[in-house]
Protein backbone atom coordinates (compact mmCIF):
# COMPACT_ATOMS: atom_id res chain seq x y z
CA UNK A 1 -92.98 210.69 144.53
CA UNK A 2 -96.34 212.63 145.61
CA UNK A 3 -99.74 210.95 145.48
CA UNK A 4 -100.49 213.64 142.65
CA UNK A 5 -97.62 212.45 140.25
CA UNK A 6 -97.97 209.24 140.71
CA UNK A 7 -101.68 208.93 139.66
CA UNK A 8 -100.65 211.22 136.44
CA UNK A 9 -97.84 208.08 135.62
CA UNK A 10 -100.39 205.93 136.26
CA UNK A 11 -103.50 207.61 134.29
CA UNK A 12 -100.49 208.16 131.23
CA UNK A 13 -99.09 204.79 131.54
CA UNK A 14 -102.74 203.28 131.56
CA UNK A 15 -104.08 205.02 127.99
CA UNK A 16 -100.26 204.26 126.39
CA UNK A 17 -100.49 200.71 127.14
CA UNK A 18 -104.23 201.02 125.33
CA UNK A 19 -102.53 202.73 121.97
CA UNK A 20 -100.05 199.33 122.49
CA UNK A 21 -102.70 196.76 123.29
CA UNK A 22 -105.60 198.47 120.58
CA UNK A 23 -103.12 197.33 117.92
CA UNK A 24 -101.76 194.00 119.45
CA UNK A 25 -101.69 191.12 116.91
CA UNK A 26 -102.23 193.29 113.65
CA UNK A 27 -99.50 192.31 111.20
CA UNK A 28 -97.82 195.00 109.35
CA UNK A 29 -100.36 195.21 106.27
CA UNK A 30 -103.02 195.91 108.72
CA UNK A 31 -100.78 198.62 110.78
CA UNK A 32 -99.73 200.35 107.36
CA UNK A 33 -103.46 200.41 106.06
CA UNK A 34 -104.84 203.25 105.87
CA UNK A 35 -108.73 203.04 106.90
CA UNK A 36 -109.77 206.22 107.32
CA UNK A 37 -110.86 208.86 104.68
CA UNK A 38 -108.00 210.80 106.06
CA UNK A 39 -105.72 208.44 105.42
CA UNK A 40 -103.58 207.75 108.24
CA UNK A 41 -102.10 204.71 109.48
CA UNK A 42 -101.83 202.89 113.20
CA UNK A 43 -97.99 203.06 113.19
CA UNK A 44 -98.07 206.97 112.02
CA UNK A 45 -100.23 207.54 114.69
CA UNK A 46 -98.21 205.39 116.79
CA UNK A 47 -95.07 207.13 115.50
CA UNK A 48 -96.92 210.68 115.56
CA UNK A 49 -97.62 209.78 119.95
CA UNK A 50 -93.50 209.42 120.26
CA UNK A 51 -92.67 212.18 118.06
CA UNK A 52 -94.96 214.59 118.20
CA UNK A 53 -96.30 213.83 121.89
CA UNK A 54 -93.89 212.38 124.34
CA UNK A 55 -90.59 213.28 122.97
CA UNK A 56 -92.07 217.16 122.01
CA UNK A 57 -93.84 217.46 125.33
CA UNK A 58 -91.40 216.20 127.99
CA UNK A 59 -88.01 216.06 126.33
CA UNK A 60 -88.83 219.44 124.47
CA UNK A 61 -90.74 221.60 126.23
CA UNK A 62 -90.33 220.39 129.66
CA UNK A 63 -87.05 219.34 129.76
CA UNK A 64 -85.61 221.59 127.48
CA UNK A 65 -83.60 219.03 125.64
CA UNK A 66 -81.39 220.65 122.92
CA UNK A 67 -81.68 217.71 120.32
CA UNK A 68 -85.64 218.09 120.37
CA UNK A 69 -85.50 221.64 120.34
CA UNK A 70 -82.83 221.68 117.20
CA UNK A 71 -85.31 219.13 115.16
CA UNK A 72 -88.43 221.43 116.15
CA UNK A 73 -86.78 224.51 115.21
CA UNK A 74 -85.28 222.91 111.80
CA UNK A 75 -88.72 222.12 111.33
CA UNK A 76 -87.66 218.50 110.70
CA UNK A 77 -90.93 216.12 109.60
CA UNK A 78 -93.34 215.19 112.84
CA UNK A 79 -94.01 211.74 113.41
CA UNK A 80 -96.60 211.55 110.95
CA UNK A 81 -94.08 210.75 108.70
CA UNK A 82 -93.38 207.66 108.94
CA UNK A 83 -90.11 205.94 107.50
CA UNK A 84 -91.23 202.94 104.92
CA UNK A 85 -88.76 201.11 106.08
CA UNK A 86 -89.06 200.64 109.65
CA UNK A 87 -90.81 197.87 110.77
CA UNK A 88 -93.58 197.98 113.51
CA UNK A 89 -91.94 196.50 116.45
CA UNK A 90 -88.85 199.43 115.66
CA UNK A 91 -91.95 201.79 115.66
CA UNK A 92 -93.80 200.11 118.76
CA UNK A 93 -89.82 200.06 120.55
CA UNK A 94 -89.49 203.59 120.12
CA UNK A 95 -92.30 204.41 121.35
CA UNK A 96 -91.77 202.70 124.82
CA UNK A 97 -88.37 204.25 124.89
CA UNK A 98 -89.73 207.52 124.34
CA UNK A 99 -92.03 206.92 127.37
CA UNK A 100 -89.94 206.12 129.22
CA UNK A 101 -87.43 209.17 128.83
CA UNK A 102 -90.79 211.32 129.20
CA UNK A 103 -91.48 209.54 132.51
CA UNK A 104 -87.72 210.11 133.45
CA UNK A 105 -88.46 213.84 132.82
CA UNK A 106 -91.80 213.76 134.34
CA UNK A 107 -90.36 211.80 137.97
CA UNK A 108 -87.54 215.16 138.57
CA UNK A 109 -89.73 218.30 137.43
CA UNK A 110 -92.26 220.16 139.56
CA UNK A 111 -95.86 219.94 138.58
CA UNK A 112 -96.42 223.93 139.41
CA UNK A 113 -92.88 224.73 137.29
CA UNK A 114 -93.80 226.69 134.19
CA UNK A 115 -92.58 225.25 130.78
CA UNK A 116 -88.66 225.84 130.46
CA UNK A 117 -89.06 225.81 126.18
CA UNK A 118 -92.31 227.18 124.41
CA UNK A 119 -92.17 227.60 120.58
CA UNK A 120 -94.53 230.77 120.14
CA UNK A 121 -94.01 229.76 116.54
CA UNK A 122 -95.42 226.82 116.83
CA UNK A 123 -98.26 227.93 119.00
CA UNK A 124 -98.89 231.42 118.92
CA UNK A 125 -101.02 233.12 121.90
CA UNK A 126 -102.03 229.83 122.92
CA UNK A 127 -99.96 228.32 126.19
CA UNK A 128 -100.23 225.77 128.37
CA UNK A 129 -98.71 227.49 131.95
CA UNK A 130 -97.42 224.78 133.91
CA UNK A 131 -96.31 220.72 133.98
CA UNK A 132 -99.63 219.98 135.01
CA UNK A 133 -101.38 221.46 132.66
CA UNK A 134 -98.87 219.86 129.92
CA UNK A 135 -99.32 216.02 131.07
CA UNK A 136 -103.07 217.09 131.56
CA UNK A 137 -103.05 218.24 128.09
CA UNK A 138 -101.11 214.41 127.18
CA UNK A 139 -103.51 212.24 128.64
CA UNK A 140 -106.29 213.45 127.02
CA UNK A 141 -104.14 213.53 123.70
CA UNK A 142 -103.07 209.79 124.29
CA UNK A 143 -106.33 208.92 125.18
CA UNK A 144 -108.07 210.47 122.83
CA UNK A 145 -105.83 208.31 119.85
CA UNK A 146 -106.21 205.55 121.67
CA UNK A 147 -109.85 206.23 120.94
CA UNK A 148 -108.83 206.54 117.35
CA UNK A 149 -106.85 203.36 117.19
CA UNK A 150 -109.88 201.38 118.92
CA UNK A 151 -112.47 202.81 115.67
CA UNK A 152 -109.90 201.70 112.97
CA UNK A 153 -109.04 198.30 114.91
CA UNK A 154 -112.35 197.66 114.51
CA UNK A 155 -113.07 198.09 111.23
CA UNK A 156 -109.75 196.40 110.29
CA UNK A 157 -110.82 193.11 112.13
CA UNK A 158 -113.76 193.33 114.80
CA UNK A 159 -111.50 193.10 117.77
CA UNK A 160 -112.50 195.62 120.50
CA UNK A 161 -109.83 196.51 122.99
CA UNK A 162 -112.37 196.82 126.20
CA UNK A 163 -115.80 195.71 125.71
CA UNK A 164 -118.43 196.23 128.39
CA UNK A 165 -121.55 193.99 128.16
């Protein structure tokens, strides 16, 4: 594995492990609260990062799997919608298991290959133009929910995920 890839697994591993450990030892009222005027909830988020973000991203567009690419084109509901009757570790398992297929994908493509799917009807003119650019484009999307998740854990119970004095 090249120097480059492997600091992109670890910079992606490092900010989904903070969307895991923001959330650690909230019980389910406090993950299906929602806090924000928005209303969203941690495990939609959570569920919206596998759906929407690792399985789209590497499965999908990198990988080209036809399963992710039949639900996107069906226009089947994103991760946002979250089942009511799945329970958080189910939602917090399928996440890892969707990382880890996405880091399966990531480990056999090359970084300088050009996307193999792109929905123009999902994005129009806008495109990202190669692997890099598309885990890139995921680490600053993981990171930046992560960011969200630390904000609502807060104001749920105090905790802080990092704090610097």
């Amino acid at each position: 594995m090249s120097d480059e890839r492997a600091n992109l697994l670890r910079y992606l591993r490092s900010q989904r492990e903070h969307v895991l450990g923001a959330l650690e030892a909230l019980d389910e009222e406090a993950l299906r609260r929602p806090v924000l005027p928005s209303g969203w909830t941690c495990l939609a988020l959570v569920s919206h990062l596998t759906y929407d973000d690792e399985r789209f991203w590497f499965r999908g567009v990198i990988g080209q799997d036809p399963e992710v690419i039949a639900a996107v084109e069906r226009r089947e509901p994103g991760g946002w919608q979250l089942d009511a009757g799945l329970g958080a570790e189910e939602v917090f398992a399928r996440y890892r298991a969707e990382a880890a297929l996405a880091d399966a994908v990531l480990s056999e493509c090359d970084l300088d290959a050009a996307p193999v799917w792109w929905p123009e009807y999902v994005f129009g003119e806008w495109r990202l133009d190669s692997v890099r650019q598309i885990v890139l484009h995921h680490i600053t999307e993981t990171a930046t929910h992560a960011g969200h998740l630390d904000v609502v854990r807060e104001l749920i119970d105090g905790a802080q995920w990092i704090v610097q004095d």
